[in-house]
Protein backbone atom coordinates (compact mmCIF):
# COMPACT_ATOMS: atom_id res chain seq x y z
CA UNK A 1 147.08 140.89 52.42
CA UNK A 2 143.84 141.03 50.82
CA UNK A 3 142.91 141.57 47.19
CA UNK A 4 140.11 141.77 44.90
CA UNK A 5 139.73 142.60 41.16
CA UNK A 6 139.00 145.94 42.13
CA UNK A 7 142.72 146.68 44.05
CA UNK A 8 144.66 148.93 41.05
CA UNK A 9 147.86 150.66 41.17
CA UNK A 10 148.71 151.60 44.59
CA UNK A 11 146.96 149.10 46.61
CA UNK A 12 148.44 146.27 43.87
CA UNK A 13 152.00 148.10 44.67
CA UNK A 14 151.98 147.02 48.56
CA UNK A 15 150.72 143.95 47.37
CA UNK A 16 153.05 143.04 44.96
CA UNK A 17 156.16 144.20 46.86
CA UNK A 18 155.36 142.82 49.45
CA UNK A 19 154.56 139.25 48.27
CA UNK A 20 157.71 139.42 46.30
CA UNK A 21 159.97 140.09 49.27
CA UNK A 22 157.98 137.51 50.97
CA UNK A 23 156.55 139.32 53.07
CA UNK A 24 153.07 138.81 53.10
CA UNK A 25 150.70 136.24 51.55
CA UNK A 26 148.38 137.84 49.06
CA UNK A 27 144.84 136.49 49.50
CA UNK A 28 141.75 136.92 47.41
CA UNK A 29 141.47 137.83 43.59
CA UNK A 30 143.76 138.70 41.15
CA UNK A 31 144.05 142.59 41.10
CA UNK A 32 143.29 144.82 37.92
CA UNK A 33 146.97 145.54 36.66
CA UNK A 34 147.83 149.24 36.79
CA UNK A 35 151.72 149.42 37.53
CA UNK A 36 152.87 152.01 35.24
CA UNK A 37 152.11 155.95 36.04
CA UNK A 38 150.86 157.92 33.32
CA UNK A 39 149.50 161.71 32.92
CA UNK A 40 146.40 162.50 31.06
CA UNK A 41 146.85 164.82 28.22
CA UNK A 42 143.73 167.26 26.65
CA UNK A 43 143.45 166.30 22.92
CA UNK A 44 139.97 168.12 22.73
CA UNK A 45 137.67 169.41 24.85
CA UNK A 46 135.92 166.81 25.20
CA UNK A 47 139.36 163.81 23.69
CA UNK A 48 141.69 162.92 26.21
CA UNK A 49 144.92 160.26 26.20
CA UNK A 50 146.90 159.04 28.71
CA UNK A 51 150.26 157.94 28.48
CA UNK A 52 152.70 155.97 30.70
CA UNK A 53 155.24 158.75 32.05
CA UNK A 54 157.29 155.71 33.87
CA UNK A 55 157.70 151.98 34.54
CA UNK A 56 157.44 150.45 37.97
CA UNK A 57 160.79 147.53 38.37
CA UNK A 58 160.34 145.13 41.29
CA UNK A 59 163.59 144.88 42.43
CA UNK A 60 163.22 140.86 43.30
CA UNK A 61 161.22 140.01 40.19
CA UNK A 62 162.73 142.82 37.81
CA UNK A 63 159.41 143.23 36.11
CA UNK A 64 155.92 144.54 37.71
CA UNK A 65 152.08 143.14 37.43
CA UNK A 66 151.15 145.75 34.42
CA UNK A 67 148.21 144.23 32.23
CA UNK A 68 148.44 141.06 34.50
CA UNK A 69 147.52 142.14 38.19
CA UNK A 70 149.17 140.80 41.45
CA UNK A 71 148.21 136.69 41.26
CA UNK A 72 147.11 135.45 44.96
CA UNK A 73 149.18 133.11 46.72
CA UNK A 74 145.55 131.86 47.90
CA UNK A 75 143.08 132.23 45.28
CA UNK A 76 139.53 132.85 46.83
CA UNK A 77 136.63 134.89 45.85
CA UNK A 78 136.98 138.92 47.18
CA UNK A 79 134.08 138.04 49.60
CA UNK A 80 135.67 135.00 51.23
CA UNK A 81 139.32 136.41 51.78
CA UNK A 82 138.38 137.68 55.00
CA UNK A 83 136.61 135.03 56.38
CA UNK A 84 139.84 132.63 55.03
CA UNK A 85 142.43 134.81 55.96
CA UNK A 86 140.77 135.34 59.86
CA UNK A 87 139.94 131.15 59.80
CA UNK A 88 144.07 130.60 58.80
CA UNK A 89 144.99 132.99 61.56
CA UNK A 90 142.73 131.94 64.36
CA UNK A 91 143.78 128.26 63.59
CA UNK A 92 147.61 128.46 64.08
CA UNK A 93 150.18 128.69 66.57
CA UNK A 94 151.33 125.68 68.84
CA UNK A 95 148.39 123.34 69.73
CA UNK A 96 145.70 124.82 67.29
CA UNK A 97 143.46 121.93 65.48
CA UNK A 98 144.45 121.89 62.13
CA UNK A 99 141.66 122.77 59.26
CA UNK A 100 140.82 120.81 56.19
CA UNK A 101 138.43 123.50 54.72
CA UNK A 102 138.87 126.79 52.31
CA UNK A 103 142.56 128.32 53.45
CA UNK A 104 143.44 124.89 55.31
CA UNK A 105 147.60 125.43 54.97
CA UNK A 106 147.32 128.68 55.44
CA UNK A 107 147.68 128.51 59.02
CA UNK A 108 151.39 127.09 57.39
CA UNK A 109 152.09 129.87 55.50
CA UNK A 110 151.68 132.11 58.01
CA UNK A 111 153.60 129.80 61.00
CA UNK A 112 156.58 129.83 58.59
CA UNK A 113 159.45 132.59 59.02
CA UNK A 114 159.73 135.39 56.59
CA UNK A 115 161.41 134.45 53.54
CA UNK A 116 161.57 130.87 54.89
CA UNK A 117 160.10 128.06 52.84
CA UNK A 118 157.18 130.33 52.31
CA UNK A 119 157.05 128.91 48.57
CA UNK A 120 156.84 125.48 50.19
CA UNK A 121 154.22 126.56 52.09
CA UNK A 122 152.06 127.85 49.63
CA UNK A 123 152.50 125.47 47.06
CA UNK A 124 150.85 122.77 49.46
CA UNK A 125 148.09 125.59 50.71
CA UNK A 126 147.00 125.54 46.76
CA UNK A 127 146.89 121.40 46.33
């Protein structure tokens, strides 16, 4: 899954959820940090405030990424998580050269059965 500092609320939902359940690896930037819902209330014309109405729980993590955004399992700039995400994907599988450059281990992560060593995975895509 791909992120940027721009993903917010939504967007960093299916992201986080998903990483969380291991699911998908998140790839890109660190999102913006909007988890909780909140309504907008009219304090003027011209004034308004807006107020958390509810709290988003992950039920794996028991918290949420408010005020601290979904982290990347592969940290990359927004404009190269496409490029690393299709060069992981297009080098795996049985018999693919293996890749020393940006996303090299990736091709791991992504060979690795759901919620199956993916933390080992990751944690040598990021040395």
């Amino acid at each position: 899954m791909l992120t940027s500092s721009t993903t917010f609320s939504g967007g960093e939902d299916v992201a986080y959820t998903l990483q969380a359940h291991g699911r998908a690896v998140v790839i890109g930037e660190t999102t913006r940090g909007g988890a909780h819902p909140t309504v907008r209330h009219a304090i003027t014309a011209h004034v308004q405030v807006t107020v958390p109405v509810a709290r988003a729980v992950n039920t794996v993590t028991g918290t949420n990424w408010e005020g601290v955004g979904v982290l990347p399992d592969v940290p990359v700039p927004a404009d190269r998580a496409l490029d690393t995400a299709l060069a992981a994907a297009l080098h795996t599988g049985p018999g693919a050269e293996r890749d020393t450059g940006p996303g090299a281990g990736l091709d791991t992560a992504l060979n690795t059965p759901l919620n199956t060593g993916l933390d080992t995975a990751l944690a040598a895509e990021r040395r």
